[in-house]
N, C-alpha and C. Protein backbone atom coordinates (compact mmCIF):
# COMPACT_ATOMS: atom_id res chain seq x y z
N UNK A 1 -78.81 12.28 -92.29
CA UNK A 1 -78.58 13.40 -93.19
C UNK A 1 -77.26 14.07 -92.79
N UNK A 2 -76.43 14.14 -93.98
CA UNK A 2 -75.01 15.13 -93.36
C UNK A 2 -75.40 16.47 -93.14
N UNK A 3 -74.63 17.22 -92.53
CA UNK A 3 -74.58 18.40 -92.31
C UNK A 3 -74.62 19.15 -93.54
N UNK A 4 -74.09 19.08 -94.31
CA UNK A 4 -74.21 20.03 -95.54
C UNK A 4 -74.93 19.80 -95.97
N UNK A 5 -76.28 18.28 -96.30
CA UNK A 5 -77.49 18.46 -96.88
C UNK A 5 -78.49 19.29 -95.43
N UNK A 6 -77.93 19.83 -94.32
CA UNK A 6 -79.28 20.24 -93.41
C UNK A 6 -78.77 21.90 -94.11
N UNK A 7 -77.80 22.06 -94.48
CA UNK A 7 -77.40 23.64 -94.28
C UNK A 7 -78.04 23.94 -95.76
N UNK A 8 -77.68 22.98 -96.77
CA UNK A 8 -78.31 23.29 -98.12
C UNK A 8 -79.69 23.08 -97.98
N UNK A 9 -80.55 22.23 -97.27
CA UNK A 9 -82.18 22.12 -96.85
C UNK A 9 -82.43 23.65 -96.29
N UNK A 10 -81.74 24.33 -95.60
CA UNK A 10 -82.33 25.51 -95.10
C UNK A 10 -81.62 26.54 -95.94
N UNK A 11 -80.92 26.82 -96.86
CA UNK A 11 -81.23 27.71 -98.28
C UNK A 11 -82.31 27.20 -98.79
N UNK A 12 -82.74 25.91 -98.93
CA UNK A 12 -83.85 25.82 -100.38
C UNK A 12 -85.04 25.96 -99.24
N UNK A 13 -85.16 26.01 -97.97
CA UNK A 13 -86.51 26.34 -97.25
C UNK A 13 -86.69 28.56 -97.98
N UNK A 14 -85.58 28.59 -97.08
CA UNK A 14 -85.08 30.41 -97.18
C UNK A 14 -86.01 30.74 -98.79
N UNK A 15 -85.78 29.62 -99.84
CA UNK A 15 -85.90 30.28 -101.15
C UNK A 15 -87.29 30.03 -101.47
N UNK A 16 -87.68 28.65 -101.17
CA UNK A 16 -89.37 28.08 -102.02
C UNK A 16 -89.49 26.81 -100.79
N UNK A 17 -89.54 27.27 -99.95
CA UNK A 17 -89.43 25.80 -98.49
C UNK A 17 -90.56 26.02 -97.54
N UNK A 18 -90.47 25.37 -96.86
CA UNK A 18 -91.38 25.61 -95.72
C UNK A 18 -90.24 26.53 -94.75
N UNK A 19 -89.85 28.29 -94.72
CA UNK A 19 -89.50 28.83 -94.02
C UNK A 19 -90.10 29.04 -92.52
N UNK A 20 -88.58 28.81 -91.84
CA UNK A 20 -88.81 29.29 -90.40
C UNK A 20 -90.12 30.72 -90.07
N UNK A 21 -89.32 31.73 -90.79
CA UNK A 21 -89.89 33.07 -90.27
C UNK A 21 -90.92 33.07 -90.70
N UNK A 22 -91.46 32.65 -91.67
CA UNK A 22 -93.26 32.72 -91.95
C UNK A 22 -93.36 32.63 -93.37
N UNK A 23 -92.43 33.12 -94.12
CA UNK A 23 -92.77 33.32 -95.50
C UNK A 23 -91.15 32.89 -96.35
N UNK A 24 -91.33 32.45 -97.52
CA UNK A 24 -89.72 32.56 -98.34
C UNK A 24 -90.03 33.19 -98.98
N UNK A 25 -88.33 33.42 -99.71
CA UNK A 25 -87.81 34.24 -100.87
C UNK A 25 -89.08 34.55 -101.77
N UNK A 26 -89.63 33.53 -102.42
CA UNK A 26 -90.76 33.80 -103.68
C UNK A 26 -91.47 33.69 -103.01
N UNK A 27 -91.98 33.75 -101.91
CA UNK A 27 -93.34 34.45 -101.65
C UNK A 27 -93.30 35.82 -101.21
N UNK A 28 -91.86 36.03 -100.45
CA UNK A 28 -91.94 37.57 -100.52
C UNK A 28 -91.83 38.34 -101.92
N UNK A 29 -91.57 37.94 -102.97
CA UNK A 29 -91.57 39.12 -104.15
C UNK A 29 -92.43 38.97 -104.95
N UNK A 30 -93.25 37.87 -104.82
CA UNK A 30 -94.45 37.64 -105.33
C UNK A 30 -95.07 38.50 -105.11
N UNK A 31 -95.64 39.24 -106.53
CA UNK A 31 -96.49 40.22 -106.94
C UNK A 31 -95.73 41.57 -107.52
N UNK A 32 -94.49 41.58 -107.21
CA UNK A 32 -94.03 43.03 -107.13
C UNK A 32 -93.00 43.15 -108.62
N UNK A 33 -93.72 43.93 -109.01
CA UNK A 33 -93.24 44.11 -110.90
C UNK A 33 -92.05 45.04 -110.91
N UNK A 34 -91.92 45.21 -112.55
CA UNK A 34 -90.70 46.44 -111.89
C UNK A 34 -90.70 47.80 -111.59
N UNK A 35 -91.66 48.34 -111.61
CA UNK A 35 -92.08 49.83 -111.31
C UNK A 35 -92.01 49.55 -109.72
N UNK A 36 -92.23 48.35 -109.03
CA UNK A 36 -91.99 48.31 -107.27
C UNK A 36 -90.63 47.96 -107.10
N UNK A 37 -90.03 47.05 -108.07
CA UNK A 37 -88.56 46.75 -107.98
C UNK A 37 -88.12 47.99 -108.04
N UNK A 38 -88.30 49.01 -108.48
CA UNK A 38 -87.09 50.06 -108.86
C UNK A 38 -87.26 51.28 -107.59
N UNK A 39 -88.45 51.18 -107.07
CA UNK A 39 -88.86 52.47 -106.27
C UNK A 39 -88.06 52.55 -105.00
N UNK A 40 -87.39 53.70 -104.82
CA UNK A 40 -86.60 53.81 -103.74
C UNK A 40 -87.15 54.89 -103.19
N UNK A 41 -87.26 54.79 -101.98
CA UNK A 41 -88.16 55.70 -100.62
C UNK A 41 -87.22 56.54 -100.91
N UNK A 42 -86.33 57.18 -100.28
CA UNK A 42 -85.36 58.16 -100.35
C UNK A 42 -84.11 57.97 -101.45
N UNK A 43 -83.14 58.76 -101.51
CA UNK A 43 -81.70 58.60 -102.35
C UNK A 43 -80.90 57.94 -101.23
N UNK A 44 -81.22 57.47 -99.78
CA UNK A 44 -80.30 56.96 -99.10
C UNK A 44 -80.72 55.77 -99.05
N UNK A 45 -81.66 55.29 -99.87
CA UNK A 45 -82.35 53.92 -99.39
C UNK A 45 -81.88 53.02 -100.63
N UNK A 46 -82.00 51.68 -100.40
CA UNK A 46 -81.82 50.65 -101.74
C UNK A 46 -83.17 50.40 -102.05
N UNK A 47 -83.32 49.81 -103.69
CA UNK A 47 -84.86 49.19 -104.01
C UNK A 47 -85.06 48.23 -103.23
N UNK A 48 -85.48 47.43 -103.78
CA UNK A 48 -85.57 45.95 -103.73
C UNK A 48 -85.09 45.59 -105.10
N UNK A 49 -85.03 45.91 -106.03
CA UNK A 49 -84.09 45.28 -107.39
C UNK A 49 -82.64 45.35 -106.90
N UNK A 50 -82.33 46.71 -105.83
CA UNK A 50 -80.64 46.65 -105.44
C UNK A 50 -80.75 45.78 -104.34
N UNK A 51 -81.94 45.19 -103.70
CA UNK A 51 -81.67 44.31 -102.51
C UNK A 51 -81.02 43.14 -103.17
N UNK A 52 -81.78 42.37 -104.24
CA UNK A 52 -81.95 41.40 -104.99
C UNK A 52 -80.67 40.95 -105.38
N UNK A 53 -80.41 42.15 -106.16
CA UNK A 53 -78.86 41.77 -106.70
C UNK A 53 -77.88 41.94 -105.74
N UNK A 54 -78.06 42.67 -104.35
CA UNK A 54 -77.14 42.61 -103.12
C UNK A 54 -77.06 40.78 -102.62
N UNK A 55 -77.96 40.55 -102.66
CA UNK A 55 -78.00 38.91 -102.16
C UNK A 55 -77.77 38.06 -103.35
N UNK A 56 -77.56 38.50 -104.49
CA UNK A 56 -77.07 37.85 -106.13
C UNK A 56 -75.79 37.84 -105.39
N UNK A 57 -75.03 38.90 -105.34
CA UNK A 57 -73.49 39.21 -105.45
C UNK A 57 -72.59 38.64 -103.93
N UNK A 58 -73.56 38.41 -103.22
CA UNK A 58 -72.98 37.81 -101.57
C UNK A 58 -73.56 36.66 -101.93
N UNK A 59 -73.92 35.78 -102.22
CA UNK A 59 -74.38 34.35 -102.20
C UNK A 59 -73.29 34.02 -103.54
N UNK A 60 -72.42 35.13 -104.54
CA UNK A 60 -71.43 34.37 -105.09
C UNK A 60 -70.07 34.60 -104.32
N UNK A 61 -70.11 35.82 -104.14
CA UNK A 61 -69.01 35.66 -102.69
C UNK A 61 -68.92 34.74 -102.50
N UNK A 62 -70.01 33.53 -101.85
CA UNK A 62 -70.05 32.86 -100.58
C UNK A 62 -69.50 31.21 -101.73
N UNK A 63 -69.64 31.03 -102.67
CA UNK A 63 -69.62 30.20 -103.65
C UNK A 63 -67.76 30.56 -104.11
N UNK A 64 -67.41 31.92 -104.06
CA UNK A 64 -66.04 31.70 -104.43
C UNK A 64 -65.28 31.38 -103.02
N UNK A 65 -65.72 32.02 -101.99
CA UNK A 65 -64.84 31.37 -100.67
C UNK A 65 -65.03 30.08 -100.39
N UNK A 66 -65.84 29.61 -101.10
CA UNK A 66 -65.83 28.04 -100.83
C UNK A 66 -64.97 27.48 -101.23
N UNK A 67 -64.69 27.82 -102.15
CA UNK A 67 -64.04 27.27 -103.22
C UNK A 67 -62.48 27.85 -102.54
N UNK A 68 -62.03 28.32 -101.39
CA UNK A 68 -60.94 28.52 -100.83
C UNK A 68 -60.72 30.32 -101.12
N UNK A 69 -60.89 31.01 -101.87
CA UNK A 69 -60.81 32.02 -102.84
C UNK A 69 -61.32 33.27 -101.58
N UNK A 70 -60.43 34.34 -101.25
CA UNK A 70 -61.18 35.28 -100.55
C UNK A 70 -61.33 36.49 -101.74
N UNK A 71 -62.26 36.08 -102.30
CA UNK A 71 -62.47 37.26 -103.52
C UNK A 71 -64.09 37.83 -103.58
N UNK A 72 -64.95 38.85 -104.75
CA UNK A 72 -66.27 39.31 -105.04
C UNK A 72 -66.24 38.65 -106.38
N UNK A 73 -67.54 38.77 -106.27
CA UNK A 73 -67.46 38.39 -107.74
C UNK A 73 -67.45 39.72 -108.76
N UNK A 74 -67.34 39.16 -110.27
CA UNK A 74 -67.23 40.70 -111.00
C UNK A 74 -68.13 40.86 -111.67
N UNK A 75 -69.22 42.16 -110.65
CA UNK A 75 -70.54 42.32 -110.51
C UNK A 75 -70.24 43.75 -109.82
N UNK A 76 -71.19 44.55 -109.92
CA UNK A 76 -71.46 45.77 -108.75
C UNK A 76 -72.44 45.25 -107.83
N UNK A 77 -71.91 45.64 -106.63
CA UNK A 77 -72.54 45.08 -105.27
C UNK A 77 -74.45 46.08 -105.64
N UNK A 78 -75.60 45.97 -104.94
CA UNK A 78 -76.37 46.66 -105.68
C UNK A 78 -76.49 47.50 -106.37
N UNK A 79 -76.64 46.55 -107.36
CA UNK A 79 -77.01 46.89 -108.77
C UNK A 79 -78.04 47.27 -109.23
N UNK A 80 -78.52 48.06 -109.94
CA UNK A 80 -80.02 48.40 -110.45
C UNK A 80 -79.50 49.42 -111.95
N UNK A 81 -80.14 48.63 -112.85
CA UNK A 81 -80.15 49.22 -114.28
C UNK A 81 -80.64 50.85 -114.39
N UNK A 82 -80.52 51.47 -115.09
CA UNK A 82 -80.93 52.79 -115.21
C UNK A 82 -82.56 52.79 -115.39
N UNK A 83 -82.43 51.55 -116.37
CA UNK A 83 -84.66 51.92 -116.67
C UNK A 83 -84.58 50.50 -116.06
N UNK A 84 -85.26 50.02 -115.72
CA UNK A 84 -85.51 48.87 -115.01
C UNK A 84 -86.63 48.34 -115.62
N UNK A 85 -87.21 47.66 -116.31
CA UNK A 85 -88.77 47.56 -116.99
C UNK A 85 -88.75 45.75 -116.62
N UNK A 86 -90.00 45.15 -117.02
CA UNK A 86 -90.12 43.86 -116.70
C UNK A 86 -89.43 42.91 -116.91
N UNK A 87 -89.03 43.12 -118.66
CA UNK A 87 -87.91 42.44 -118.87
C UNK A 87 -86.36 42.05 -117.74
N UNK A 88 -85.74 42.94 -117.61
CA UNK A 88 -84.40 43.13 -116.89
C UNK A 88 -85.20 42.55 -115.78
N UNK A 89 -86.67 42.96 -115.04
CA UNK A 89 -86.66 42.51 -113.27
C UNK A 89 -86.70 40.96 -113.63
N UNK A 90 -87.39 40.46 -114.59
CA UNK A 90 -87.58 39.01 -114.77
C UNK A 90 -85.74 38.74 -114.75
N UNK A 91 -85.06 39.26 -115.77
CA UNK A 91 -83.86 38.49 -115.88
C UNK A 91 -83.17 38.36 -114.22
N UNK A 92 -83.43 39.46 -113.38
CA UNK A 92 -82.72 39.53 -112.33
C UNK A 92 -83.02 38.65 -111.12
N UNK A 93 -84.07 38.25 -111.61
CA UNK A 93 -84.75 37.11 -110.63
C UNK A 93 -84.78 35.35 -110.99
N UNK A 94 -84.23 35.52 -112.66
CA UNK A 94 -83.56 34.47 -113.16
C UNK A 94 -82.52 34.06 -112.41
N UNK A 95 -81.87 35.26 -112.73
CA UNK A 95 -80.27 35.42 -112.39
C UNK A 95 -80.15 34.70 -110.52
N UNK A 96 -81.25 35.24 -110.00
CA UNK A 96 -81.11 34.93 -108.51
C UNK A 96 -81.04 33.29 -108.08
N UNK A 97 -82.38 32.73 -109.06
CA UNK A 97 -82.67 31.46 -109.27
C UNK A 97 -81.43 30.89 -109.58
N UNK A 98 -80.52 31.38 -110.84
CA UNK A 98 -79.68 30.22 -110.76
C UNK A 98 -78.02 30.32 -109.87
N UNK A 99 -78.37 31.73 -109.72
CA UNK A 99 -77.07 31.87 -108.45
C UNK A 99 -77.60 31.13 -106.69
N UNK A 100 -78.82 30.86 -106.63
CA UNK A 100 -78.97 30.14 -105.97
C UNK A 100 -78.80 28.76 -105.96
N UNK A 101 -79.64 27.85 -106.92
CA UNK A 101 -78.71 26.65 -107.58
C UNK A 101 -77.38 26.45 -107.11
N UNK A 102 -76.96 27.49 -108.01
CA UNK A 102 -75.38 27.48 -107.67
C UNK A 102 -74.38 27.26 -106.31
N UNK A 103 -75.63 27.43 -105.49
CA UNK A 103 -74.91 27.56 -104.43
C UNK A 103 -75.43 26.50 -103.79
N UNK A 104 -76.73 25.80 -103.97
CA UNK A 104 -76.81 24.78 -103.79
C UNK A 104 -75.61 24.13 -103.68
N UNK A 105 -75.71 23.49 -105.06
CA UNK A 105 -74.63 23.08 -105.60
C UNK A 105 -73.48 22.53 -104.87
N UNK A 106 -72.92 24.45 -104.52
CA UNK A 106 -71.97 24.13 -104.20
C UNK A 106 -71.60 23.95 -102.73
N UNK A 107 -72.74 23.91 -101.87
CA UNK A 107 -72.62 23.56 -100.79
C UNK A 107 -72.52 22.13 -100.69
N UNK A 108 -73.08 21.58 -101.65
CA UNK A 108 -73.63 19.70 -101.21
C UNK A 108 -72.19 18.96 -101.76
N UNK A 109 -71.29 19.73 -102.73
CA UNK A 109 -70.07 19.72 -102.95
C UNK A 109 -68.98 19.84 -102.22
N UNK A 110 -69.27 20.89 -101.16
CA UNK A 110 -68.37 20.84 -100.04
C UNK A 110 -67.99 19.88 -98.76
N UNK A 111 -66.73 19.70 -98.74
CA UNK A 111 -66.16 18.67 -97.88
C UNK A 111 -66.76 18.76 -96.30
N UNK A 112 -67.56 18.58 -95.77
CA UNK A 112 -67.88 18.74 -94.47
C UNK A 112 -66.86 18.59 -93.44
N UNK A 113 -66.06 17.75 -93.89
CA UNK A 113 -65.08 17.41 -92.59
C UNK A 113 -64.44 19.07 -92.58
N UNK A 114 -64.66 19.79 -93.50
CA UNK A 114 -63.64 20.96 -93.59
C UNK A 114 -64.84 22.39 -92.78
N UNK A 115 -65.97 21.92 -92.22
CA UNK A 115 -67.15 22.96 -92.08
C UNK A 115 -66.33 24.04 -90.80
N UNK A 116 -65.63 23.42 -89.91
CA UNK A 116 -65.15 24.24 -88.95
C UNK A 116 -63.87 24.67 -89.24
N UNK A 117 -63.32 24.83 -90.10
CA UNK A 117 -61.71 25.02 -90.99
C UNK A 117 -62.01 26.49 -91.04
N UNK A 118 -60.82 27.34 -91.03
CA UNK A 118 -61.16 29.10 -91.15
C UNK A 118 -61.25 28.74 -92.24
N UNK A 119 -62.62 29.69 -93.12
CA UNK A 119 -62.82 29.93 -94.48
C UNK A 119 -61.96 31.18 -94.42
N UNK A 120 -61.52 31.86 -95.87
CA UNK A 120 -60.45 32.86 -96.60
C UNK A 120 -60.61 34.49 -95.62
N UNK A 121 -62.09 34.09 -95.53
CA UNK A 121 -62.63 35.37 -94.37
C UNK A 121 -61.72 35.26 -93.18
N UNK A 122 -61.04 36.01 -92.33
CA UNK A 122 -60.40 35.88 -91.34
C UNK A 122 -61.41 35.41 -90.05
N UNK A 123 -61.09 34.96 -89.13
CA UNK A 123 -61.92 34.51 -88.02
C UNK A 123 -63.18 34.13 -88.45
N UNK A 124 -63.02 33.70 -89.45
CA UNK A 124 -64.59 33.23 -90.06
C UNK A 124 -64.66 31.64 -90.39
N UNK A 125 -65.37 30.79 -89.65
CA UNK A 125 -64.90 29.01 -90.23
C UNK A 125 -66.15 29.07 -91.72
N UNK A 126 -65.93 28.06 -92.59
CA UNK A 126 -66.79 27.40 -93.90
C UNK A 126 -68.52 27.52 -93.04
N UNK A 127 -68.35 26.75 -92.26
CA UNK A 127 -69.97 27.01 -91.19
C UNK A 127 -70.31 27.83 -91.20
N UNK A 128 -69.92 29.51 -90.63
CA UNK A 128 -70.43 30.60 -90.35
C UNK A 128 -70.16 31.40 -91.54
N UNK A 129 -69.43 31.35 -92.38
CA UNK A 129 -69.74 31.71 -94.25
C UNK A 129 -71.07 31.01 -94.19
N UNK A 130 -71.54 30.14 -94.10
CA UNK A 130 -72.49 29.55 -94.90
C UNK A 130 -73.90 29.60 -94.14
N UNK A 131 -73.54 29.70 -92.88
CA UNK A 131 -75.26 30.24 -92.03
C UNK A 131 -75.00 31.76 -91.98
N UNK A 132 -73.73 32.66 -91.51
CA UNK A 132 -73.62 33.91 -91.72
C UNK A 132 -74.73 34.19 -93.36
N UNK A 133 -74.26 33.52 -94.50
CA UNK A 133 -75.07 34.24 -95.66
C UNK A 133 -76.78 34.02 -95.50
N UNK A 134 -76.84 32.96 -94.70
CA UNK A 134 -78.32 32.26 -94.71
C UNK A 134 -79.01 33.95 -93.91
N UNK A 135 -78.22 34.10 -92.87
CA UNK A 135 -78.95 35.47 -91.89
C UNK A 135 -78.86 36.67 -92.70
N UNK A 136 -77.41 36.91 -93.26
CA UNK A 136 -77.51 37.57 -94.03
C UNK A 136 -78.82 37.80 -95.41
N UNK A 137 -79.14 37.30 -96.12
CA UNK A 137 -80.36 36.84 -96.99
C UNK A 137 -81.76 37.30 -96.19
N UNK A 138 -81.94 36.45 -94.98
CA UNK A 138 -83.57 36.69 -93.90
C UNK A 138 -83.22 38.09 -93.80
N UNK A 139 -82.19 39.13 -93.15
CA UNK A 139 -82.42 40.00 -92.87
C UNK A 139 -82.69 41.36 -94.22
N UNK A 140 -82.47 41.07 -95.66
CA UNK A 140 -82.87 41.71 -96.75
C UNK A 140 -83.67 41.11 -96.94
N UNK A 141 -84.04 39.71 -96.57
CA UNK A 141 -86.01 39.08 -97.56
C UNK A 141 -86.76 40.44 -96.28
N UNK A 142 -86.58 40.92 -94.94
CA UNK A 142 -87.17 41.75 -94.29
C UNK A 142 -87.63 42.85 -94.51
N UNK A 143 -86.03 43.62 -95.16
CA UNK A 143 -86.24 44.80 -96.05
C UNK A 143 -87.52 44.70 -97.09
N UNK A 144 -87.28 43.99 -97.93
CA UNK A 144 -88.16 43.55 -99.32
C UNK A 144 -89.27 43.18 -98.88
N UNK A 145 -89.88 42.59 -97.80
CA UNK A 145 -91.82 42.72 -97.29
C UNK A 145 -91.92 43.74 -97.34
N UNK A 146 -90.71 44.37 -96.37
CA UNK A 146 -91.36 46.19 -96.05
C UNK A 146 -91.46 47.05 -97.15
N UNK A 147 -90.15 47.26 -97.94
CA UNK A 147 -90.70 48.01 -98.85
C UNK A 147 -91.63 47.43 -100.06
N UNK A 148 -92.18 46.08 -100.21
CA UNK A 148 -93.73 45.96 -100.54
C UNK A 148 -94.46 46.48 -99.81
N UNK A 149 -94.60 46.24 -98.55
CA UNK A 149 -96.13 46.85 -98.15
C UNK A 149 -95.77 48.08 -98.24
N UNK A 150 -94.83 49.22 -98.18
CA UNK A 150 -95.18 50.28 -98.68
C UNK A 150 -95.75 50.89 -99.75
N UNK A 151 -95.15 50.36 -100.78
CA UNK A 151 -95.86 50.01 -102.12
C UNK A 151 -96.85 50.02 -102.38
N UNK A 152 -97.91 49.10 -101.52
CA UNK A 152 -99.32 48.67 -102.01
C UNK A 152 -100.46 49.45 -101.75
């Protein structure tokens, strides 16, 4: 197995896999509608609908620096609609699904010989873009248990 199918095997564990930490992506938001997507503990806190789309908008980051590009994408970093109702949480979890794909994608696309090459990030190689986002991701699927079980 190359390296870029083990690094793309552990996004698709992270998302619907047999995850390391105990649980993935859709099993942590499994159950939680949008009246839990939208609820924010304090005004200093994010939902989990702004977690969601925080890991939407850094997993395309991570898809345009691949692509050589030190750019965001053009998106607001968490995002959360004004009324939030089932509709929009479904689309936003669409949206996650196929920005994940996407990144599939575009990892199994990427040149491996290039994994230790500085990516556009300064002191940052293509490798640590691409497990950096993986930690990045576990440490908001963390957020998002917790503020479910507050919820329930």
């Amino acid at each position: 197995m190359r390296e870029s199918e083990r690094i793309a095997a552990l996004f698709h564990a992270f998302y619907e896999g047999e995850c390391w930490i105990g649980l993935n992506f859709k099993q942590a938001i499994q159950g939680i509608d949008a009246e839990k997507a939208a609820h924010k503990a304090s005004a200093e806190t994010n939902s989990i609908c702004q977690l969601v789309n925080h890991l939407i908008y850094w997993r395309k980051t991570v898809i345009i620096r691949l692509q050589g590009v030190l750019g965001h994408p053009p998106m607001n970093d968490f995002y959360q609609p004004n009324q939030l109702d089932a509709t929009s949480w479904k689309e936003t979890l669409m949206h996650f699904e196929e920005v994940h794909q996407a990144l599939l994608q575009a990892i199994h696309h990427f040149d491996e010989r290039r994994l230790n090459e500085p990516s556009p990030m300064k002191g940052q190689s293509y490798y640590q873009l691409m497990m950096g986002c993986l930690q990045h991701d576990g440490y908001h699927m963390g957020q998002i248990v917790l503020l479910k079980k507050e919820r329930a």
